[in-house]
C-alpha atoms as a PDB file:
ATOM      1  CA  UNK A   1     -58.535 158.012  68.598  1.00  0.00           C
ATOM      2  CA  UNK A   2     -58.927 161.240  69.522  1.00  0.00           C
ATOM      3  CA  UNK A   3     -55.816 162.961  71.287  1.00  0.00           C
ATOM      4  CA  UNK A   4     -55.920 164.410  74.470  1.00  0.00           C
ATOM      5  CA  UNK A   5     -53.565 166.250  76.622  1.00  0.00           C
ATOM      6  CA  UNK A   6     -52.208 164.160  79.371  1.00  0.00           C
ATOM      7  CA  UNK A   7     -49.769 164.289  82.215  1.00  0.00           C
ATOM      8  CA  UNK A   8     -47.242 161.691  82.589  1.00  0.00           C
ATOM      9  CA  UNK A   9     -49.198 159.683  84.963  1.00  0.00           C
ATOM     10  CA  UNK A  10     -51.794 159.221  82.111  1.00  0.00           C
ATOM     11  CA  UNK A  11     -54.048 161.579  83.776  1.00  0.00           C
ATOM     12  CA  UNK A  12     -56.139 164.416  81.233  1.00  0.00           C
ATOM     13  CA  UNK A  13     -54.834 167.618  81.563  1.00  0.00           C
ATOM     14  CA  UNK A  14     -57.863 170.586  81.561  1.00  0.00           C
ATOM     15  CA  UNK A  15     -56.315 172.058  78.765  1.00  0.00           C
ATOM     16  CA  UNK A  16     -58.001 172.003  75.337  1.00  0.00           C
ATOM     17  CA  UNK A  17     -55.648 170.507  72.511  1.00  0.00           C
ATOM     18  CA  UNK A  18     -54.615 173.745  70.377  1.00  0.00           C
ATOM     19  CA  UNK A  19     -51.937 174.375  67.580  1.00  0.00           C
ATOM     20  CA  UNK A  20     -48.400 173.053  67.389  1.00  0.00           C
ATOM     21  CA  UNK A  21     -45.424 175.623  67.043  1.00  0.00           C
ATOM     22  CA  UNK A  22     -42.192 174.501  65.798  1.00  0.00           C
ATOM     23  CA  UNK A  23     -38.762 175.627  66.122  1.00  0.00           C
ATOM     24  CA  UNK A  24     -36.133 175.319  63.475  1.00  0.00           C
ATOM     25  CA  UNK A  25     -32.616 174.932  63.842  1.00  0.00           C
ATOM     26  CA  UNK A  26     -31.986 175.567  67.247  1.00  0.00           C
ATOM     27  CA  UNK A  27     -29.266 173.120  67.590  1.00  0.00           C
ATOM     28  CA  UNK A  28     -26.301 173.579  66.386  1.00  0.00           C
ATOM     29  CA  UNK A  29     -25.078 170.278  65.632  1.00  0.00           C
ATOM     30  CA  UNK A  30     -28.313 169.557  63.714  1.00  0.00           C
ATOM     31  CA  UNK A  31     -27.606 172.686  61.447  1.00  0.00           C
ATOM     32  CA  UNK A  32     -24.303 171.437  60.254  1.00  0.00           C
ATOM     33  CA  UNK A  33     -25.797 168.013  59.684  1.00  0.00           C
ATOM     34  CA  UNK A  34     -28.637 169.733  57.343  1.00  0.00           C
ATOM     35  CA  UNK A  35     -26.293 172.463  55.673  1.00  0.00           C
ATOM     36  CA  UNK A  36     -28.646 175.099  57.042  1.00  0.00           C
ATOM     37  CA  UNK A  37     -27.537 178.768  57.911  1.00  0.00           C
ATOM     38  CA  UNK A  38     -27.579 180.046  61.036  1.00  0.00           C
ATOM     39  CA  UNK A  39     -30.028 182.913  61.125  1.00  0.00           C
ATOM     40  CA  UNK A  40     -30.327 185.088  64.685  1.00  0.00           C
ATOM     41  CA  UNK A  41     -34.185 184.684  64.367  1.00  0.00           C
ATOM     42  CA  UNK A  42     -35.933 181.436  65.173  1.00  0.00           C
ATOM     43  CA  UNK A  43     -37.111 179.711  62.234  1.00  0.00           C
ATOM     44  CA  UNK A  44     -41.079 179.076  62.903  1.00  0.00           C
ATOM     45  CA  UNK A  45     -43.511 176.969  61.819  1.00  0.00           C
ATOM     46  CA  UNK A  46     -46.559 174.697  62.746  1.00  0.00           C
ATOM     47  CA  UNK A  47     -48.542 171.987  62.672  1.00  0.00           C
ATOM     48  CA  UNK A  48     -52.508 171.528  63.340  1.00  0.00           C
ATOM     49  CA  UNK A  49     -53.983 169.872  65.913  1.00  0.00           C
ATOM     50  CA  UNK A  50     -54.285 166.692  63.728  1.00  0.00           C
ATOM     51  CA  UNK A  51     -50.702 166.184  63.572  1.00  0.00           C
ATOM     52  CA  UNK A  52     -50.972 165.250  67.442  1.00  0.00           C
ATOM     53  CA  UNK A  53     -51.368 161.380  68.325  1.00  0.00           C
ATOM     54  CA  UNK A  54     -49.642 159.728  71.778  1.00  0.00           C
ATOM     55  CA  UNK A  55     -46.309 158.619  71.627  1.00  0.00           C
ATOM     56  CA  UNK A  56     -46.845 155.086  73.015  1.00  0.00           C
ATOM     57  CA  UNK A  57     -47.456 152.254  72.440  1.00  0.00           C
ATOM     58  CA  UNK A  58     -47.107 152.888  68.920  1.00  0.00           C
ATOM     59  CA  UNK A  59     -47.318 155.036  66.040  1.00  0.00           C
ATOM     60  CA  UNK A  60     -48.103 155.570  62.500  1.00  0.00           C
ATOM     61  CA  UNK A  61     -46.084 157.084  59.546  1.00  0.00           C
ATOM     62  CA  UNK A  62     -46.738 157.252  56.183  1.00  0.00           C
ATOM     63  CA  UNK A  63     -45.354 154.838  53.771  1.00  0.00           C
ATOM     64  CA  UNK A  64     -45.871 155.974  50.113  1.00  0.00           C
ATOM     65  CA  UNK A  65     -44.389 159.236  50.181  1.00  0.00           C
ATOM     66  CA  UNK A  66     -40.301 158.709  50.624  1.00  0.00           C
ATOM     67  CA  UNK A  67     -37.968 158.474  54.005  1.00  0.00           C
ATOM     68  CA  UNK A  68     -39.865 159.857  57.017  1.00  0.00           C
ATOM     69  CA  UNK A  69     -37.478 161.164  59.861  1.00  0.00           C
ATOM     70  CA  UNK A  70     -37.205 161.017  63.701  1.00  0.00           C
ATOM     71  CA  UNK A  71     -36.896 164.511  65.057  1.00  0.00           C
ATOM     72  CA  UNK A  72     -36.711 163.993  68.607  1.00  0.00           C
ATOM     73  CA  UNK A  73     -38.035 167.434  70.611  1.00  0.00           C
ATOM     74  CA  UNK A  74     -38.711 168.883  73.897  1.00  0.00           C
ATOM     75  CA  UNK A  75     -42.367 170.058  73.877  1.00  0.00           C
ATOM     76  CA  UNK A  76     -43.915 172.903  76.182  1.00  0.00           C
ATOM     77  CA  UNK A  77     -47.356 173.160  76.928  1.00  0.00           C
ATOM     78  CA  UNK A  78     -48.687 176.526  77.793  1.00  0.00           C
ATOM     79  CA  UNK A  79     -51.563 177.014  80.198  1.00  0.00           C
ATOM     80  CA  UNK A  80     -51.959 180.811  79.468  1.00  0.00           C
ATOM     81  CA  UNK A  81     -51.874 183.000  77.083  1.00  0.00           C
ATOM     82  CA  UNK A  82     -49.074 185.082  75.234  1.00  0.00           C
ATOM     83  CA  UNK A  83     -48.755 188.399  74.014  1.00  0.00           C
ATOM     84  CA  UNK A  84     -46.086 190.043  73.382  1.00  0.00           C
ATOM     85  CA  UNK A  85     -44.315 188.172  76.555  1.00  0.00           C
ATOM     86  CA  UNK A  86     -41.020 188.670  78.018  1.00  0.00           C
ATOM     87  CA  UNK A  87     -39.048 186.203  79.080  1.00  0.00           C
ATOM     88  CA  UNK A  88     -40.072 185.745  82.904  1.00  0.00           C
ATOM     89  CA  UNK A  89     -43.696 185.798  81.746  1.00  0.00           C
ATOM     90  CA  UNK A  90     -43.332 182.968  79.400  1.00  0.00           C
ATOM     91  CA  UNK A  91     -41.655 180.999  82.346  1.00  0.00           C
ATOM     92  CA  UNK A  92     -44.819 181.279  84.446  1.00  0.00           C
ATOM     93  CA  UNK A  93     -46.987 179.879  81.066  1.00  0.00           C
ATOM     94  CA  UNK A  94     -45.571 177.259  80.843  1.00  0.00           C
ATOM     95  CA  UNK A  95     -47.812 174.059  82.172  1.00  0.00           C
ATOM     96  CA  UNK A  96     -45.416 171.246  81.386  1.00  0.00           C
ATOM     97  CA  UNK A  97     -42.266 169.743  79.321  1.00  0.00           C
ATOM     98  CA  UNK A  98     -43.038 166.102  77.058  1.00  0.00           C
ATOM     99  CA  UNK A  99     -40.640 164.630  74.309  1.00  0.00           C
ATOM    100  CA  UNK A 100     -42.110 164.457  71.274  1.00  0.00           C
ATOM    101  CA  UNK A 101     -41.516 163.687  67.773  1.00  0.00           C
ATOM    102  CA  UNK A 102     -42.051 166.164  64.698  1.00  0.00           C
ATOM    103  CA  UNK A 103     -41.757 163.678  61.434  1.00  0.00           C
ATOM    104  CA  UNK A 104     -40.406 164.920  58.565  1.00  0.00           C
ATOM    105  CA  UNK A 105     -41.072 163.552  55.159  1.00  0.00           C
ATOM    106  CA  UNK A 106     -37.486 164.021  54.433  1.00  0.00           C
ATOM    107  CA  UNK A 107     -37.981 163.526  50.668  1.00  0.00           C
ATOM    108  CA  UNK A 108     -40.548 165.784  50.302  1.00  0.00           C
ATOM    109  CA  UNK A 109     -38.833 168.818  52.023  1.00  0.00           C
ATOM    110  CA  UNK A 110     -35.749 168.335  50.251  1.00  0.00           C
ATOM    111  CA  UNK A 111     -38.321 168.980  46.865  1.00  0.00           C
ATOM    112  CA  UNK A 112     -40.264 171.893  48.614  1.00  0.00           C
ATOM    113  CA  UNK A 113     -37.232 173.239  49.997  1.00  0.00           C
ATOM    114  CA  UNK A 114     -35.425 173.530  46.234  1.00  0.00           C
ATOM    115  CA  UNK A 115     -38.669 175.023  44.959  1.00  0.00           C
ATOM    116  CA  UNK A 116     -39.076 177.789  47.687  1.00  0.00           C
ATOM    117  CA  UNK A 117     -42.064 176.523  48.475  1.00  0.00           C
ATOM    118  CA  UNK A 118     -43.481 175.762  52.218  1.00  0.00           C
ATOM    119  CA  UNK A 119     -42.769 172.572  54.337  1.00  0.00           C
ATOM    120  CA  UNK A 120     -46.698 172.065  55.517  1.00  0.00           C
ATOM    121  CA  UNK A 121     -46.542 168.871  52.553  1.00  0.00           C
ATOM    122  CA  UNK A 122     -43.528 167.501  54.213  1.00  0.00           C
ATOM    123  CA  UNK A 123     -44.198 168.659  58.479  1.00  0.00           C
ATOM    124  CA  UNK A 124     -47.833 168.789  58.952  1.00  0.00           C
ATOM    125  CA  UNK A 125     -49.379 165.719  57.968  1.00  0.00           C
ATOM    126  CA  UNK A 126     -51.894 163.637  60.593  1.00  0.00           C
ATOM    127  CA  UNK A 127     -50.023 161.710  62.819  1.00  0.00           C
ATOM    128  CA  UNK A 128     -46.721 164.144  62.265  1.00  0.00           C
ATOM    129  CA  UNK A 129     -46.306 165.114  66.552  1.00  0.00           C
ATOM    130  CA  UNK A 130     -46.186 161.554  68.642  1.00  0.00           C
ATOM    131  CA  UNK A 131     -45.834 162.792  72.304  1.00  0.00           C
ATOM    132  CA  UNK A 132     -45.455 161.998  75.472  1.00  0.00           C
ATOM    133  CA  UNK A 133     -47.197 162.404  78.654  1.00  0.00           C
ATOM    134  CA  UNK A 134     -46.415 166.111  80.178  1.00  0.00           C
ATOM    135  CA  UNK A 135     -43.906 166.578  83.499  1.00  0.00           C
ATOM    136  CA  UNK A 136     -45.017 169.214  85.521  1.00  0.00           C
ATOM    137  CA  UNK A 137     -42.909 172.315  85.203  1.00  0.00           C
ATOM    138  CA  UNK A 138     -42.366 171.963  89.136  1.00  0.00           C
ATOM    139  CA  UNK A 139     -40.847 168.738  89.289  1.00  0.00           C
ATOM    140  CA  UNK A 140     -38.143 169.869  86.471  1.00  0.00           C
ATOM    141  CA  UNK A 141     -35.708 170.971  88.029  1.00  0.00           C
ATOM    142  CA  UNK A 142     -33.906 172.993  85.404  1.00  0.00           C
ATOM    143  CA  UNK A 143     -35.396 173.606  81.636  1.00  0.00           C
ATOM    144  CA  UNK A 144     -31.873 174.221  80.497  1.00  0.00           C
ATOM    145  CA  UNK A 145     -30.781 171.060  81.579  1.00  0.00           C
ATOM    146  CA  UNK A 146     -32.706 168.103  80.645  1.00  0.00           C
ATOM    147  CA  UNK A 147     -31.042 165.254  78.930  1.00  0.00           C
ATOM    148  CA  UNK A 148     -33.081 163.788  76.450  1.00  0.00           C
ATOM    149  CA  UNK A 149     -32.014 161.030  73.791  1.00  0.00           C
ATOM    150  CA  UNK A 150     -33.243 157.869  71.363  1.00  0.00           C
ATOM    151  CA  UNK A 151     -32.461 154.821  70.071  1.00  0.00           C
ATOM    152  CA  UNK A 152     -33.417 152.595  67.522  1.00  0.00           C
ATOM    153  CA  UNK A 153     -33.849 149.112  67.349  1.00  0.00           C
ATOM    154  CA  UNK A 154     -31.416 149.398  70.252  1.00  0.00           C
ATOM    155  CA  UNK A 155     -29.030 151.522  68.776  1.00  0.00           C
ATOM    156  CA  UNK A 156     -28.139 155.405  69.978  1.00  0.00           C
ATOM    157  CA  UNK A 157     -28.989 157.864  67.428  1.00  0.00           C
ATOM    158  CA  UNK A 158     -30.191 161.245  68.979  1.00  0.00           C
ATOM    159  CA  UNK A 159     -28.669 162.752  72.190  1.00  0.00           C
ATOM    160  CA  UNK A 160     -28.455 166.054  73.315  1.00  0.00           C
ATOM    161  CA  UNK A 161     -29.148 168.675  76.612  1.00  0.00           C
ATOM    162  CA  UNK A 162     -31.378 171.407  76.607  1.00  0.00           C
ATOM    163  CA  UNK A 163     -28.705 173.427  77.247  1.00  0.00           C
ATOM    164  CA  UNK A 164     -27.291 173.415  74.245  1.00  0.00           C
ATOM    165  CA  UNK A 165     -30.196 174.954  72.376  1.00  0.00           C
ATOM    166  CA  UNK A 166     -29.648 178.318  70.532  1.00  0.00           C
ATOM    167  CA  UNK A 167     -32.637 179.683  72.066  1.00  0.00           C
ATOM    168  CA  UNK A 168     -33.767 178.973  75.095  1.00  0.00           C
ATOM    169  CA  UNK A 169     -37.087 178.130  76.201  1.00  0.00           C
ATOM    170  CA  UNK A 170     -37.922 181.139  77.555  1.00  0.00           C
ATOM    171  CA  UNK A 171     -36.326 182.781  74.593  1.00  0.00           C
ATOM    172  CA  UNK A 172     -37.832 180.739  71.838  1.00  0.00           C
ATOM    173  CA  UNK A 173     -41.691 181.661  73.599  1.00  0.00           C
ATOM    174  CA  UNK A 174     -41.195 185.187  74.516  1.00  0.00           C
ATOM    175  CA  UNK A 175     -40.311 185.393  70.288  1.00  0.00           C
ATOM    176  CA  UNK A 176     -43.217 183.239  69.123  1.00  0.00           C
ATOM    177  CA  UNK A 177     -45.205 185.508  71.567  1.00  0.00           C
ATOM    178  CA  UNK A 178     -44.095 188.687  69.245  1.00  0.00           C
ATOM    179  CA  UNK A 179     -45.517 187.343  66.164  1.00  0.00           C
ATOM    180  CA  UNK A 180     -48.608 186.006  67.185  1.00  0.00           C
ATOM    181  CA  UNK A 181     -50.471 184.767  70.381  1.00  0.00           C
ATOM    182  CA  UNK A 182     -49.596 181.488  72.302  1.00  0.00           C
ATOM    183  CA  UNK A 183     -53.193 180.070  73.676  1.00  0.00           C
ATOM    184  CA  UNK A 184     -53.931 177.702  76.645  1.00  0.00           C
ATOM    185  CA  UNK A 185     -53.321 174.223  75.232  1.00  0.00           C
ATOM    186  CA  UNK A 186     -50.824 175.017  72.567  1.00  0.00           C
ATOM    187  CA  UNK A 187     -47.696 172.871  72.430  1.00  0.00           C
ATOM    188  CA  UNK A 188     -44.156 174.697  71.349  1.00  0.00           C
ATOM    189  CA  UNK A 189     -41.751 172.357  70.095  1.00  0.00           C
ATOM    190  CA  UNK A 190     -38.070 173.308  70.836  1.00  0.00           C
ATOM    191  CA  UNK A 191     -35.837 171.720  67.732  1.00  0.00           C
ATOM    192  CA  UNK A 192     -34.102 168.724  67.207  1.00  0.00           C
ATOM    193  CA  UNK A 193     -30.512 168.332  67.624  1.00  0.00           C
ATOM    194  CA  UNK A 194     -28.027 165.783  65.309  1.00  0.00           C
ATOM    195  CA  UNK A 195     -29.312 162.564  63.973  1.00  0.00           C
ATOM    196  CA  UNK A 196     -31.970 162.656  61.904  1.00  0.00           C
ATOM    197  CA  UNK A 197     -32.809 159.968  59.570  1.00  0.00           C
ATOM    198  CA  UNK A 198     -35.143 157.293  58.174  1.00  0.00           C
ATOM    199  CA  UNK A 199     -37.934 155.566  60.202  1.00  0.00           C
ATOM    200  CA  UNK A 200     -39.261 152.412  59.128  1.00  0.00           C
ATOM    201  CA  UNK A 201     -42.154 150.102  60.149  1.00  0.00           C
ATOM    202  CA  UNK A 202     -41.830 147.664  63.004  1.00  0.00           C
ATOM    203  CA  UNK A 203     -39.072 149.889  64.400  1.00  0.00           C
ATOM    204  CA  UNK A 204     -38.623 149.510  68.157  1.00  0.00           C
ATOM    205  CA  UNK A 205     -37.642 152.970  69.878  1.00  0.00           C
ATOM    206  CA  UNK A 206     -36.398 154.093  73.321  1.00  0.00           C
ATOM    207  CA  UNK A 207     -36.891 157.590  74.141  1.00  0.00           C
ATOM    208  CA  UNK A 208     -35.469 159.356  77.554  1.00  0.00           C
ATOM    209  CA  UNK A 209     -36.603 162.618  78.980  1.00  0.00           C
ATOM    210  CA  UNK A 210     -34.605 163.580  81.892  1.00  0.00           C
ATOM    211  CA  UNK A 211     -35.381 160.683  84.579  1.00  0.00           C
ATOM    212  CA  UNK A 212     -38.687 159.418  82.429  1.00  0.00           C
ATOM    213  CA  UNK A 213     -38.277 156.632  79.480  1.00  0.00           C
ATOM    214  CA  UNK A 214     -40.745 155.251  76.842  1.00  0.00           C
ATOM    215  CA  UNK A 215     -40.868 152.330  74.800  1.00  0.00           C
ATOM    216  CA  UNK A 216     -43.061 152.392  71.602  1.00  0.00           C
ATOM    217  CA  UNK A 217     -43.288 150.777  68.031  1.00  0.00           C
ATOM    218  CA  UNK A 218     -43.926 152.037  64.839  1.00  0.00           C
ATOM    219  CA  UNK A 219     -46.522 150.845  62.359  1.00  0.00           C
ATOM    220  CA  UNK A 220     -48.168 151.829  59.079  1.00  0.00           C
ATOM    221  CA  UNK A 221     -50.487 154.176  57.557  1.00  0.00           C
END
């Protein structure tokens, strides 16, 4: 199926479906869990349009390749473009806030990672960005304070705030927009916080996004 952008009423969006840019440890909690360094620049990277797929009622991951991880995110989608943006400008780009999910083939970045090499192998596979519907920006009330959380199989394992990111939303866009140009239709994905670890098939998750919750299975590739 082909993936299209679409507010959280499951109406299309007129957006077309561009790249996804990802943000690196811009939680604390989630850097101590990894062992990474705190750097003052936001780590960046990104997926393909491919890697996009909705979040519900299910989703695939792969199977034959190690442990694939939940990264639960905030996702932006911009609805014009950025150059070079300050902060205020990126504010106004903004179209609307999801949750999302960037898998991680966990074993496979723990062997790129020791090489030097790239994540791509272990981040940008098809299927790697599940997500959600898209809130409005106007009926958010805050972007620095959205709870957002999920469980498996019934049980809590990520929970955090938006307002404990290291960068901001505004922030983490108006630096993105430095290196290279945000388009209408790209998605920004904001980091994960603590709790990151191994999906399996016929897991059952519950995902919550400020007042908005989701139910949705996983299956096999």
């Amino acid at each position: 199926m082909t993936y299209q952008h679409l507010d959280i009423d499951g109406k299309p969006i007129d957006l077309p479906v561009g790249k996804v840019v990802c943000l690196g440890g811009n939680y604390a909690d989630h850097i101590e869990e990894m062992s990474s360094l705190v750097t003052e620049e936001a780590v960046i990277f990104m997926k393909p349009t491919t890697a996009l797929v909705p979040l519900t009622p299910s989703f695939s991951i792969p199977t034959e390749q190690g442990d694939c991880h939940n990264e639960t995110e905030v996702a932006v989608l911009i609805k014009s473009s950025l150059t070079q943006a300050d902060e205020h400008h990126c504010l106004s780009a903004i179209w609307g806030l999801a949750i999302a999910q960037d898998l991680t083939l966990r074993t496979v970045q723990k062997r790129l990672k020791s090489q030097g090499r790239p994540w791509e192998r272990a981040k940008a596979f098809d299927g790697s960005c599940p997500i959600s519907g898209f809130v409005p920006v106007s009926a958010i009330a805050n972007l620095q304070d959205i709870d957002f959380s999920l469980a498996v199989n019934g049980r809590a394992r990520q929970q955090s705030n938006t307002k404990l990111m290291e960068h901001s939303i505004a922030m983490a866009l108006a630096e993105i927009s430095q290196q290279f140009t945000l388009l209408p239709g790209d998605i920004v994905l904001t980091g994960t916080p603590a709790g990151v670890a191994n999906l399996n098939v016929n897991d059952q998750l519950n995902l919550k996004f400020d007042r908005y919750e989701f139910e949705t299975r996983i299956l096999g590739s």
